[in-house]
C-alpha atoms as a PDB file:
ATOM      1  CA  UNK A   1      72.681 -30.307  34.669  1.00  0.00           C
ATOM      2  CA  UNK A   2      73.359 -28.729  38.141  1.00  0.00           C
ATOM      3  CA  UNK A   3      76.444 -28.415  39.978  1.00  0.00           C
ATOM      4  CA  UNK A   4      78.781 -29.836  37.229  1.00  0.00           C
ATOM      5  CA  UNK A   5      82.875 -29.199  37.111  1.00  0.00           C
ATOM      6  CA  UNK A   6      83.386 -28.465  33.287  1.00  0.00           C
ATOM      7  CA  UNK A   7      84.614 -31.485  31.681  1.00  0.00           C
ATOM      8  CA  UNK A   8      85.793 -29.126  28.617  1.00  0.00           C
ATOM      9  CA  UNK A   9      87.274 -25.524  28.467  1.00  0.00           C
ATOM     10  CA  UNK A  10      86.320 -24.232  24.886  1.00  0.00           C
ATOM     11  CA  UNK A  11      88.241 -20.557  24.203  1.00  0.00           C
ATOM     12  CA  UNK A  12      87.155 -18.575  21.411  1.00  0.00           C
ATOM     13  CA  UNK A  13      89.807 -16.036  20.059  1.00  0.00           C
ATOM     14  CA  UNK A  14      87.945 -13.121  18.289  1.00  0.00           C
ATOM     15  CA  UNK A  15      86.598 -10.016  17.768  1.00  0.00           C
ATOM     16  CA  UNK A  16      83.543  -8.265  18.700  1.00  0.00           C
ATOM     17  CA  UNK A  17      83.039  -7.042  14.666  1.00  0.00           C
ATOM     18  CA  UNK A  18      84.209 -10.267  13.362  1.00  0.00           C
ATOM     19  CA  UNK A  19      81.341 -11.853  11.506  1.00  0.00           C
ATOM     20  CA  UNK A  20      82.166 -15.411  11.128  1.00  0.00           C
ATOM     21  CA  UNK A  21      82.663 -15.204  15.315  1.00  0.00           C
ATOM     22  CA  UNK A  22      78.972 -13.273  14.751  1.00  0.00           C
ATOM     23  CA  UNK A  23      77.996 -16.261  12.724  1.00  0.00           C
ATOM     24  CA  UNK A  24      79.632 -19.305  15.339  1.00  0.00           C
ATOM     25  CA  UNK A  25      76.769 -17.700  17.673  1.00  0.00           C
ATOM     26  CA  UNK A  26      74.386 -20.168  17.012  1.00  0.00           C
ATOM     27  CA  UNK A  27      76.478 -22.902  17.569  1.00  0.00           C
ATOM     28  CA  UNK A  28      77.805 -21.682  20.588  1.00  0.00           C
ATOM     29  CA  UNK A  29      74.576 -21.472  22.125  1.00  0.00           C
ATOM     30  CA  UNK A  30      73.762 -25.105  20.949  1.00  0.00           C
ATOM     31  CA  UNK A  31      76.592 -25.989  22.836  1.00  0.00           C
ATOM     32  CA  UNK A  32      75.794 -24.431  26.044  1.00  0.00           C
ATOM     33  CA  UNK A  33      71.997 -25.607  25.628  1.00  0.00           C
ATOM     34  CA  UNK A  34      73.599 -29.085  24.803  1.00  0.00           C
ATOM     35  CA  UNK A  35      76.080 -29.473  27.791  1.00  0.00           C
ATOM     36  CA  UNK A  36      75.557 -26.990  30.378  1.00  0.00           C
ATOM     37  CA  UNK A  37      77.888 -26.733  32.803  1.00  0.00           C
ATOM     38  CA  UNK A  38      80.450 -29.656  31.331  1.00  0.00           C
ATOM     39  CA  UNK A  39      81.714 -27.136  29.040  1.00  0.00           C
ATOM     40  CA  UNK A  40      82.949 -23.014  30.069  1.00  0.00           C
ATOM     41  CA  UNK A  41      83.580 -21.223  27.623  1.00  0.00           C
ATOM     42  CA  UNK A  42      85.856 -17.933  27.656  1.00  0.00           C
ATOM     43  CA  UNK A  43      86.535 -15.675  25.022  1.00  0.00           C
ATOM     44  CA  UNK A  44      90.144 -13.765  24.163  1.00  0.00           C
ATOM     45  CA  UNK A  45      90.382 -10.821  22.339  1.00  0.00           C
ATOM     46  CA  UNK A  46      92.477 -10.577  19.430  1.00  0.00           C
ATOM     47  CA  UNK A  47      92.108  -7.422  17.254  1.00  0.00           C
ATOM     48  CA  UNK A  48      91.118  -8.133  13.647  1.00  0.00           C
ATOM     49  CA  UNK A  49      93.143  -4.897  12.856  1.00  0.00           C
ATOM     50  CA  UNK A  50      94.238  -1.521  13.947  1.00  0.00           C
ATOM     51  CA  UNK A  51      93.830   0.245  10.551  1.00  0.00           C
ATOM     52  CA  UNK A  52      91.287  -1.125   7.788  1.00  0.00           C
ATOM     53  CA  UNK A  53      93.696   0.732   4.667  1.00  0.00           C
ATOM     54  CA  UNK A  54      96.459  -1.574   5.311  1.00  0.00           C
ATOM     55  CA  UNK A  55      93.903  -5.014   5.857  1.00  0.00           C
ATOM     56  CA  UNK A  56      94.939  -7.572   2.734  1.00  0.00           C
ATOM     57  CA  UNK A  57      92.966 -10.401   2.598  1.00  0.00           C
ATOM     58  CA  UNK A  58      92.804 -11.906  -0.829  1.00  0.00           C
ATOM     59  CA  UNK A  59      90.264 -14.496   0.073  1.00  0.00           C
ATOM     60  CA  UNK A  60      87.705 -12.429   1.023  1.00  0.00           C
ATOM     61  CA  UNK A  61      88.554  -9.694  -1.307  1.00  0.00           C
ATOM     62  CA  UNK A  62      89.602  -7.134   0.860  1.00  0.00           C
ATOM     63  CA  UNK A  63      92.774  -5.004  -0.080  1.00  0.00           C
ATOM     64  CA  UNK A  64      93.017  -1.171  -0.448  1.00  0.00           C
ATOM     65  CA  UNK A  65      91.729   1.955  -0.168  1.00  0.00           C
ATOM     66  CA  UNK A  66      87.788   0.433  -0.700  1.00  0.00           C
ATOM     67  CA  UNK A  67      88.062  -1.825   1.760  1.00  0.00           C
ATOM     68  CA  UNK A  68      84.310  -0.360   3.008  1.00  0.00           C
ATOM     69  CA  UNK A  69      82.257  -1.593   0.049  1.00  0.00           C
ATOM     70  CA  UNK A  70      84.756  -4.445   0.267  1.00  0.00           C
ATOM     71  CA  UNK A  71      83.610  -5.443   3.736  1.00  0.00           C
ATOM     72  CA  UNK A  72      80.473  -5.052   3.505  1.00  0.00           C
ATOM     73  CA  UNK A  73      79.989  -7.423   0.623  1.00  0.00           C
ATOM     74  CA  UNK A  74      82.010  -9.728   3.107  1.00  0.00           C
ATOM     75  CA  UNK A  75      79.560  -9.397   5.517  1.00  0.00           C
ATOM     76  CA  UNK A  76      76.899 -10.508   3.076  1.00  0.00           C
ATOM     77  CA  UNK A  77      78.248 -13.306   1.889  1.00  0.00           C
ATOM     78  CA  UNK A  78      79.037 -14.718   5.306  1.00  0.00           C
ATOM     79  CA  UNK A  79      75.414 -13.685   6.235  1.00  0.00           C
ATOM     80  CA  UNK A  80      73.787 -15.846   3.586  1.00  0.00           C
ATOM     81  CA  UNK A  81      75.987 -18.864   4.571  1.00  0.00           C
ATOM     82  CA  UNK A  82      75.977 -18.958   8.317  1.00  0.00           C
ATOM     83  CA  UNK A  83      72.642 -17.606   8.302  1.00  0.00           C
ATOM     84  CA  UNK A  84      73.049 -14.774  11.365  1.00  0.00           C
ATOM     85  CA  UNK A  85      71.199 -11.212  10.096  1.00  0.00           C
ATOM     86  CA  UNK A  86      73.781  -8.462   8.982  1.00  0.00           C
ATOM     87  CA  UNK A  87      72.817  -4.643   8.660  1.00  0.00           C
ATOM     88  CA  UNK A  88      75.774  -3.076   5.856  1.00  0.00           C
ATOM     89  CA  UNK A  89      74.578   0.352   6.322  1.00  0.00           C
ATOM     90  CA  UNK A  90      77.586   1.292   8.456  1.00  0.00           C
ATOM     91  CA  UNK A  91      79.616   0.673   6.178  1.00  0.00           C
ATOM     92  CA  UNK A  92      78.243   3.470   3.452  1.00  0.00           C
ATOM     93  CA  UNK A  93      78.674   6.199   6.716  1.00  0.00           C
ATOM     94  CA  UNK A  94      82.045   8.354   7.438  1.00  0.00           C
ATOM     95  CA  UNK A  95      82.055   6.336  10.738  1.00  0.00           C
ATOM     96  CA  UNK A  96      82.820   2.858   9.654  1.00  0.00           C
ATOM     97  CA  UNK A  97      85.949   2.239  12.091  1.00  0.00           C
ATOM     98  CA  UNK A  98      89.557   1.765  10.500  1.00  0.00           C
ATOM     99  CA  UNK A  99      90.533  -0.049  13.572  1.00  0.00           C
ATOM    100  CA  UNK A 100      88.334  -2.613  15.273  1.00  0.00           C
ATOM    101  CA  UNK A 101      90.907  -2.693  18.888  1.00  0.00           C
ATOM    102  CA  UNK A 102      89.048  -0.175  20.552  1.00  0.00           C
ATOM    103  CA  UNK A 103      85.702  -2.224  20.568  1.00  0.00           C
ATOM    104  CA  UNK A 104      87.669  -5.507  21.692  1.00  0.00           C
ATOM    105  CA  UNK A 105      89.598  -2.782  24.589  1.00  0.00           C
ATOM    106  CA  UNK A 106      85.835  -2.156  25.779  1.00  0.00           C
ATOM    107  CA  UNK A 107      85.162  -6.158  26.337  1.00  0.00           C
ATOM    108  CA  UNK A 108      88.385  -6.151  28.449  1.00  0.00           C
ATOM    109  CA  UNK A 109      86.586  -2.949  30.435  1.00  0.00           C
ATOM    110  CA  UNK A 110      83.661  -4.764  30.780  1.00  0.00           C
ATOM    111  CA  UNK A 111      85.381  -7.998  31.526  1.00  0.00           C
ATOM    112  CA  UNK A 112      87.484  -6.765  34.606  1.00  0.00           C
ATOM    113  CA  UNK A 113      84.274  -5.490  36.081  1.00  0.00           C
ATOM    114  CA  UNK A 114      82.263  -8.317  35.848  1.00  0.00           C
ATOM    115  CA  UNK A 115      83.107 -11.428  33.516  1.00  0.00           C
ATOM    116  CA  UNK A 116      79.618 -12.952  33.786  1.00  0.00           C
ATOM    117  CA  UNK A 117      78.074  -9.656  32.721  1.00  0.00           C
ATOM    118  CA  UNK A 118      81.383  -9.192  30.251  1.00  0.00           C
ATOM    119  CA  UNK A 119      79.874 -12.124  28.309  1.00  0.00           C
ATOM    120  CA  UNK A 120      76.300 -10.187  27.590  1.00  0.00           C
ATOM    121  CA  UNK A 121      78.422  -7.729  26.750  1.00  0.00           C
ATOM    122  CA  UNK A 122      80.423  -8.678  24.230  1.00  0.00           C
ATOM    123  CA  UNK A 123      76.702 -10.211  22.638  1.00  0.00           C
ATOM    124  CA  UNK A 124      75.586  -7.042  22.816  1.00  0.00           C
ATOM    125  CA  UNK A 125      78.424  -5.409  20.743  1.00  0.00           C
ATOM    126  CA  UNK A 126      78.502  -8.036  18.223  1.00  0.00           C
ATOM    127  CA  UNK A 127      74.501  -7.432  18.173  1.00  0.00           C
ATOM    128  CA  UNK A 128      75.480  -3.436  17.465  1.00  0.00           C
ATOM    129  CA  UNK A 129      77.628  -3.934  15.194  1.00  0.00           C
ATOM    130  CA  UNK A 130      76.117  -6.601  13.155  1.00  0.00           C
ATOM    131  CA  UNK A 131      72.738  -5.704  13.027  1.00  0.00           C
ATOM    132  CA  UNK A 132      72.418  -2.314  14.542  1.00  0.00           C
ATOM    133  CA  UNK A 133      74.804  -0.290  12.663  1.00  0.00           C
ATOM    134  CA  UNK A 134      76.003   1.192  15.730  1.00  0.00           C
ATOM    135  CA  UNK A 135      79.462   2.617  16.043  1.00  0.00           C
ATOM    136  CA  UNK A 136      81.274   0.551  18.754  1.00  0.00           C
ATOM    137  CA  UNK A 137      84.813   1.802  18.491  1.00  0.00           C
ATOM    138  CA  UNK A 138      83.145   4.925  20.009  1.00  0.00           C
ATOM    139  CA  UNK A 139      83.565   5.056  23.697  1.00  0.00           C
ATOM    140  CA  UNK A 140      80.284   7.001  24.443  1.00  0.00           C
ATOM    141  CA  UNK A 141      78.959   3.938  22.397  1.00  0.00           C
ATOM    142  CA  UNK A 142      80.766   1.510  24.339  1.00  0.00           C
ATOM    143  CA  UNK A 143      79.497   3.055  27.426  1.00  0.00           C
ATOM    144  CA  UNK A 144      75.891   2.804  26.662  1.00  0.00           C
ATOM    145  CA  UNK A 145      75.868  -0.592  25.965  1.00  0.00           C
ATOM    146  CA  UNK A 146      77.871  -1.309  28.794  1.00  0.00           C
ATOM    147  CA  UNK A 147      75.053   0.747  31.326  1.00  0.00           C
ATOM    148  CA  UNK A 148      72.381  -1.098  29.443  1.00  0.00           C
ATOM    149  CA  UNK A 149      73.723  -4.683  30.206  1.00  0.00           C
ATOM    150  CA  UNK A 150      74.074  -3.490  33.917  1.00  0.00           C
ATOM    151  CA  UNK A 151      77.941  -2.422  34.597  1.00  0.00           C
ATOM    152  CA  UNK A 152      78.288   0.459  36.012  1.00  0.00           C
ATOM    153  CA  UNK A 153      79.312   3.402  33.433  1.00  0.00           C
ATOM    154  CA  UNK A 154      81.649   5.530  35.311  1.00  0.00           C
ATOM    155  CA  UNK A 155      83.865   1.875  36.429  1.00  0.00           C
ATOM    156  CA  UNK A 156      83.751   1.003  32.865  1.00  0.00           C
ATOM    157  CA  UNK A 157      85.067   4.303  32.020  1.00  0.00           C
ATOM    158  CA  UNK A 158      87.653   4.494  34.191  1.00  0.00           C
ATOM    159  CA  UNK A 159      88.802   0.857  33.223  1.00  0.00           C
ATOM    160  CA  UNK A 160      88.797   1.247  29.854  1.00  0.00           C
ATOM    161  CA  UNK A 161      90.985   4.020  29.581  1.00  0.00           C
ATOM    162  CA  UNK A 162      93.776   2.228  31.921  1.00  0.00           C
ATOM    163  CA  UNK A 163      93.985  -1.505  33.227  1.00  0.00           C
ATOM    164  CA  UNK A 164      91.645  -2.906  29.968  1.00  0.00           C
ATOM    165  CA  UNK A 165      94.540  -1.828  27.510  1.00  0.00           C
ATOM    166  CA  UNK A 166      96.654  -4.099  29.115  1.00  0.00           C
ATOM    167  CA  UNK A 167      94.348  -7.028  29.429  1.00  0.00           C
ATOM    168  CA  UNK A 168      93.543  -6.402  25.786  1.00  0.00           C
ATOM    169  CA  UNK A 169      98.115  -6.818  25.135  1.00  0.00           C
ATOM    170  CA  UNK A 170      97.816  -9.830  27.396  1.00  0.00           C
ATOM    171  CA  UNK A 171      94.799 -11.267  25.081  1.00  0.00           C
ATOM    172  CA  UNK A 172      97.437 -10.637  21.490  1.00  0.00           C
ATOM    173  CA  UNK A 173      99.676 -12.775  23.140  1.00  0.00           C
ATOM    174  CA  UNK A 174      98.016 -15.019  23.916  1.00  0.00           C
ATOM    175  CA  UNK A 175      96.483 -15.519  20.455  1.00  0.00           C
ATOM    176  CA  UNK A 176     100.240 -15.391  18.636  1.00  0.00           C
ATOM    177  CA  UNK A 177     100.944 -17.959  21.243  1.00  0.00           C
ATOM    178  CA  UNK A 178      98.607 -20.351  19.381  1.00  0.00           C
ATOM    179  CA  UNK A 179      98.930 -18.776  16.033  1.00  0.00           C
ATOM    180  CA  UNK A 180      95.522 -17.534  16.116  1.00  0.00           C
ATOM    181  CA  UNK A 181      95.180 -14.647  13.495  1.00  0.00           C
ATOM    182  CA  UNK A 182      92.351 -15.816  11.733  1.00  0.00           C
ATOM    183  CA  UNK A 183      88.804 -15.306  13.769  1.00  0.00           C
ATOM    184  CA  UNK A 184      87.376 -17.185  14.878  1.00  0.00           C
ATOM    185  CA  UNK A 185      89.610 -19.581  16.417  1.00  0.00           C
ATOM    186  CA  UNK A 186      88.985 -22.449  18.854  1.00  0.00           C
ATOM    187  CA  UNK A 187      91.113 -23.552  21.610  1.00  0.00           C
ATOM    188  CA  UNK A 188      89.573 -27.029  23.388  1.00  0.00           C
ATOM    189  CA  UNK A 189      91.161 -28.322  26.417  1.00  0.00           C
ATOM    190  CA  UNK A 190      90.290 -31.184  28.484  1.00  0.00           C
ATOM    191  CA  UNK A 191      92.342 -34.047  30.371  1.00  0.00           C
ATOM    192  CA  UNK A 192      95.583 -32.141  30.329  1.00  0.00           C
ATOM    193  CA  UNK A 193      95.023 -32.061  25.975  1.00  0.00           C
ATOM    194  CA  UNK A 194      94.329 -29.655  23.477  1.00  0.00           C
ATOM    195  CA  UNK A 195      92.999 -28.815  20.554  1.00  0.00           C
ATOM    196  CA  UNK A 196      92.791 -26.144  18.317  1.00  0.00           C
ATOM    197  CA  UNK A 197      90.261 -25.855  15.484  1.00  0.00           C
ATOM    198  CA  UNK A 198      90.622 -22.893  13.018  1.00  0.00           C
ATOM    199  CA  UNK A 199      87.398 -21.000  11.368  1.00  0.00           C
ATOM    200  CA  UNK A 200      83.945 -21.429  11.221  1.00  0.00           C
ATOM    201  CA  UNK A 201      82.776 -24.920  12.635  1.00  0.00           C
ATOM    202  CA  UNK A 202      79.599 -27.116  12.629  1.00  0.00           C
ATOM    203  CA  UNK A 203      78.278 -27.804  16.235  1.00  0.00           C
ATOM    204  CA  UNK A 204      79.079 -31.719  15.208  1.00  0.00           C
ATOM    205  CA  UNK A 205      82.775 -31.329  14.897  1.00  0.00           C
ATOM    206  CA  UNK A 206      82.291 -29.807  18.309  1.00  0.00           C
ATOM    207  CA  UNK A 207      80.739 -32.770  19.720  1.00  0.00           C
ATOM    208  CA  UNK A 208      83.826 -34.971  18.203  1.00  0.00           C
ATOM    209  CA  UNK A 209      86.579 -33.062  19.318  1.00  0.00           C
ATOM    210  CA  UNK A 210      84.657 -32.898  22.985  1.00  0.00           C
ATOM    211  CA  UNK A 211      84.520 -36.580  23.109  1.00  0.00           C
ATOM    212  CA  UNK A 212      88.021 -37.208  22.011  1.00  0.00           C
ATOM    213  CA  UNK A 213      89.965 -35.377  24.338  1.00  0.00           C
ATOM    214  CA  UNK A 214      87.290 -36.741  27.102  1.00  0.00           C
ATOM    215  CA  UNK A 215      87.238 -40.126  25.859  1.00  0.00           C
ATOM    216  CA  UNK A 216      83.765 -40.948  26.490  1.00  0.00           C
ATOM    217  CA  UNK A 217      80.776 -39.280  25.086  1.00  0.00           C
ATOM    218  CA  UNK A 218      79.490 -35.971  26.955  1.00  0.00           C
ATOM    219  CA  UNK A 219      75.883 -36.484  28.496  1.00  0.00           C
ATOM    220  CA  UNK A 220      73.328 -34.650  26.245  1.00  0.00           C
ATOM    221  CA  UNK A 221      70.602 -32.421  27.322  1.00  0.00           C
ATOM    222  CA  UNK A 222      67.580 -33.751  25.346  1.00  0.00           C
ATOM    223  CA  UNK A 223      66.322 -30.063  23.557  1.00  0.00           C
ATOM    224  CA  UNK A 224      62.451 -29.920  21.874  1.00  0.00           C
ATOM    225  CA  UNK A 225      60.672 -27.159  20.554  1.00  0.00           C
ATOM    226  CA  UNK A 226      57.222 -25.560  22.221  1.00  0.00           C
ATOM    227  CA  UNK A 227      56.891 -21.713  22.428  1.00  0.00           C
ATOM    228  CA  UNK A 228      57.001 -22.104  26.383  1.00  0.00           C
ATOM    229  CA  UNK A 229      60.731 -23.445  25.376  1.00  0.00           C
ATOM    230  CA  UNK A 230      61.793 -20.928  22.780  1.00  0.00           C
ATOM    231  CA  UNK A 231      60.368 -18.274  25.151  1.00  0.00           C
ATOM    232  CA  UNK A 232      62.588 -19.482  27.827  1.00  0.00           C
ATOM    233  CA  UNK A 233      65.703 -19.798  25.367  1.00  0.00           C
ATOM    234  CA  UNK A 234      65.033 -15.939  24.514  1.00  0.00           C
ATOM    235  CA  UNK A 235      64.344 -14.704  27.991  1.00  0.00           C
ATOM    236  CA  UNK A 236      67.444 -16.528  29.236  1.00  0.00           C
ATOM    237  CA  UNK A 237      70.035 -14.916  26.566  1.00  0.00           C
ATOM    238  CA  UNK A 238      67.983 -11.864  26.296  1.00  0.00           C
ATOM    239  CA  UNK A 239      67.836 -12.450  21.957  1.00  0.00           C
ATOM    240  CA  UNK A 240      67.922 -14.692  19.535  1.00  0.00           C
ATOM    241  CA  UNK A 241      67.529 -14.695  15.762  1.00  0.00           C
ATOM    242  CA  UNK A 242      65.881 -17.236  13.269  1.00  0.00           C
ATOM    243  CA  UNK A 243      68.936 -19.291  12.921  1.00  0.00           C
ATOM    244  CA  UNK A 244      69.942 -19.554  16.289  1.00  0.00           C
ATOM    245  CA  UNK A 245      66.524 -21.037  17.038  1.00  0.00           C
ATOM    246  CA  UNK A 246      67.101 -23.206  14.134  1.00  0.00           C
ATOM    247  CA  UNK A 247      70.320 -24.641  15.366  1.00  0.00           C
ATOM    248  CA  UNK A 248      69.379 -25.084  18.887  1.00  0.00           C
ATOM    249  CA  UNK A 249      66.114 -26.873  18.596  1.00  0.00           C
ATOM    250  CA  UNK A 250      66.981 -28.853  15.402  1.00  0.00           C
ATOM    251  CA  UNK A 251      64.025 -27.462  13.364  1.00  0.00           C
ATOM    252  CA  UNK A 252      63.116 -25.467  10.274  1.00  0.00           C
ATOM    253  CA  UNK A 253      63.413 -21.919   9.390  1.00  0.00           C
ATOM    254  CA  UNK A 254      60.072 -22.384   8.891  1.00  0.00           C
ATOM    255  CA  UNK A 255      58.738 -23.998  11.943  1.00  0.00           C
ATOM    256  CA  UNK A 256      61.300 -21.691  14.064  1.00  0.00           C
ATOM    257  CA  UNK A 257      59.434 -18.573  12.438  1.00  0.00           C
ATOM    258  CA  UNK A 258      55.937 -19.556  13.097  1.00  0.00           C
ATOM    259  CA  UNK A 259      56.936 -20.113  16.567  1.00  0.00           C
ATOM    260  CA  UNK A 260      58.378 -17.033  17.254  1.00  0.00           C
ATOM    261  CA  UNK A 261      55.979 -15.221  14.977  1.00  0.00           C
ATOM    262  CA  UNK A 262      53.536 -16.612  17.377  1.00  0.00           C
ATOM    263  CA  UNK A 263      55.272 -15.254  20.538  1.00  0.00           C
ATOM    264  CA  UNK A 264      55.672 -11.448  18.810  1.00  0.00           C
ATOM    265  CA  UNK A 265      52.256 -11.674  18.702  1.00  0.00           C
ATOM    266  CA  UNK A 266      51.132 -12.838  22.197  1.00  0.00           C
ATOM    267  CA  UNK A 267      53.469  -9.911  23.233  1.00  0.00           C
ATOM    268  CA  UNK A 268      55.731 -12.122  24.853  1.00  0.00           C
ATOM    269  CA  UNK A 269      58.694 -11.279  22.797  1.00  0.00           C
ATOM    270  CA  UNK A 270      59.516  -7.861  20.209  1.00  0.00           C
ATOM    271  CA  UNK A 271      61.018  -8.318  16.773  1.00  0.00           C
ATOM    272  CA  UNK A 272      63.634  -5.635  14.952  1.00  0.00           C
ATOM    273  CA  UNK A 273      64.464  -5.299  11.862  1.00  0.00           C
ATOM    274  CA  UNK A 274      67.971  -6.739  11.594  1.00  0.00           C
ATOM    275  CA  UNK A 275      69.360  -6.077   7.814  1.00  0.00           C
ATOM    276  CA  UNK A 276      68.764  -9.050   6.309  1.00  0.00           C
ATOM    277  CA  UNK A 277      66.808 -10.697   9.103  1.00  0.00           C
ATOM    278  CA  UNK A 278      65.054  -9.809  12.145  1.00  0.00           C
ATOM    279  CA  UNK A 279      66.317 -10.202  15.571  1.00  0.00           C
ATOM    280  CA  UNK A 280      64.001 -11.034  18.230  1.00  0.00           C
ATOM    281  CA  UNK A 281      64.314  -9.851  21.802  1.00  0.00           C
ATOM    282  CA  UNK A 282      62.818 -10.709  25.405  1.00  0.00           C
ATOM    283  CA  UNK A 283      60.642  -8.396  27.148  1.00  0.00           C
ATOM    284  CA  UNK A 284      62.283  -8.607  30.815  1.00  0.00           C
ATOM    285  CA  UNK A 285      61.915  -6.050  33.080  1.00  0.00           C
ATOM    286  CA  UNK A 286      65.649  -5.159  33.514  1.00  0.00           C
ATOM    287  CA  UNK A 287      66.830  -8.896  35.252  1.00  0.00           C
ATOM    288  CA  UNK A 288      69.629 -10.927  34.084  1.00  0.00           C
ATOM    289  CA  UNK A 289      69.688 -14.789  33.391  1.00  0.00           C
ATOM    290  CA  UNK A 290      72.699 -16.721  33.764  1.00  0.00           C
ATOM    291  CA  UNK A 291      73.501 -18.229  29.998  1.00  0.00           C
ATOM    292  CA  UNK A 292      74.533 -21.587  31.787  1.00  0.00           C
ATOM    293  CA  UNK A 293      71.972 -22.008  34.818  1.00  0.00           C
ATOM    294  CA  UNK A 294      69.016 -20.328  33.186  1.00  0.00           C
ATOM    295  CA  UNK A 295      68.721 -18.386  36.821  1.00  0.00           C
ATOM    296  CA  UNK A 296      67.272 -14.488  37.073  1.00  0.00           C
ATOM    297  CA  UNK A 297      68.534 -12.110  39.037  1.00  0.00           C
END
């Protein structure tokens, strides 16, 4: 699907350590494999909190001065129900951040430099986070990443001490303009409407809500499973785990492991430890591919 206008606008608000947003990356990338180019999607910022100590959230159990050990059991939880690989370890170190802003500051940096590349990005910090136990409220941190998915460090720098502070303000209001303080949050627009669904979401109450506010059904890219097209999923996105295979192809845990299993050991992929699960990653030789188009630069 070439050459489309989007049809749909889907917004998520979040946060690059939230891990239900960490968890809605599988569907996500159902829904771009799905649709293409009928549906952009953009993501705001919102800030899941500028100081852990004072973070009560009696659903989740979170409240107080262990909200570490608290969080971390979180994570777990979530992991084994949206199925996306979570590494706690962080969590038991001195540098487990109290606030989470300064990480959703550096996707503004990256953003005003590039947004296409901003997108990788902000993949790659919920990749660190999640399954990495790297510390990305650190700006060194933030930097590397940022040099690794191709913006240049010194502009990323520079931005994210000035101009990305105020894109990240602009972002807040923008999410108390729609009530959004849960994450994630969806905002759907299309045909002048809009919709906003709250919280972790099944690709088909997606599809609904797209063909609702359309009025017609969306045209469907017809997805199988080979290893030529899992290898192709992973090259274009640069990573993948288990259950974003499983979601995108419509197969087993099972079949999607002896697939990529396969392709770790052809060499055509590597696999890393991810705390509970491994994440798999393409072996490129520094190019970027276009989420949407599939194209390499």
């Amino acid at each position: 699907m070439k050459n489309i206008k989007p049809m749909i606008e889907l917004i998520e608000f979040t946060d690059p350590y939230c891990t239900w947003c960490w968890g809605s990356e599988p569907i996500l990338r159902r829904i771009q494999e799905t649709y293409g180019e009928q549906v952009s999607l953009r993501f705001v910022m919102g800030g899941l909190t500028d100081n852990a100590d004072q973070v009560r959230d009696p659903a989740n159990g979170i409240g107080g001065s262990d909200w570490k050990r608290q969080i971390a059991a979180h994570w777990v939880d979530a992991s084994n129900r949206h199925g996306m690989p979570v590494d706690i370890s962080q969590f038991a170190e001195k540098v487990a951040p109290k606030s989470t802003y300064p990480a959703n500051i550096a996707y503004e940096a990256a953003k005003l430099q590039d947004p296409i590349l901003a997108d990788r990005y902000l993949r790659r910090l919920r990749e660190a986070a999640a399954t990495e136990s790297r510390s990305i409220h650190l700006a060194e941190v933030q930097a590397d990443i940022a040099e690794d998915v191709g913006l240049d460090r010194v502009r990323f720098i520079t931005d994210l001490t000035g101009p990305a502070r105020q894109a990240f303000a602009d972002d807040q209001r923008l999410c108390h303009q729609y009530g959004a303080h849960g994450f994630p949050t969806f905002l759907i627009r299309a045909n002048g409407r809009e919709q906003l669904m709250r919280g972790y979401n099944r690709f088909p109450t997606f599809a609904a809500v797209f063909d609702s506010l359309v009025g017609e059904p969306l045209e469907k890219q017809r997805i199988t499973i080979s290893e030529e097209a899992v290898l192709g999923f992973i090259n274009k996105y640069g990573s993948a785990a288990t259950r974003e295979v499983v979601e995108v192809f419509g197969v087993s845990a099972a079949e999607a492991d002896g697939i990529l299993h396969q392709l770790v050991s052809k060499g055509q992929i590597e696999a890393r430890a991810a705390g509970t699960g491994i994440l798999y990653r393409a072996i490129l030789s520094g190019e970027y591919c276009d989420p949407i188009t599939g194209e390499c630069l």
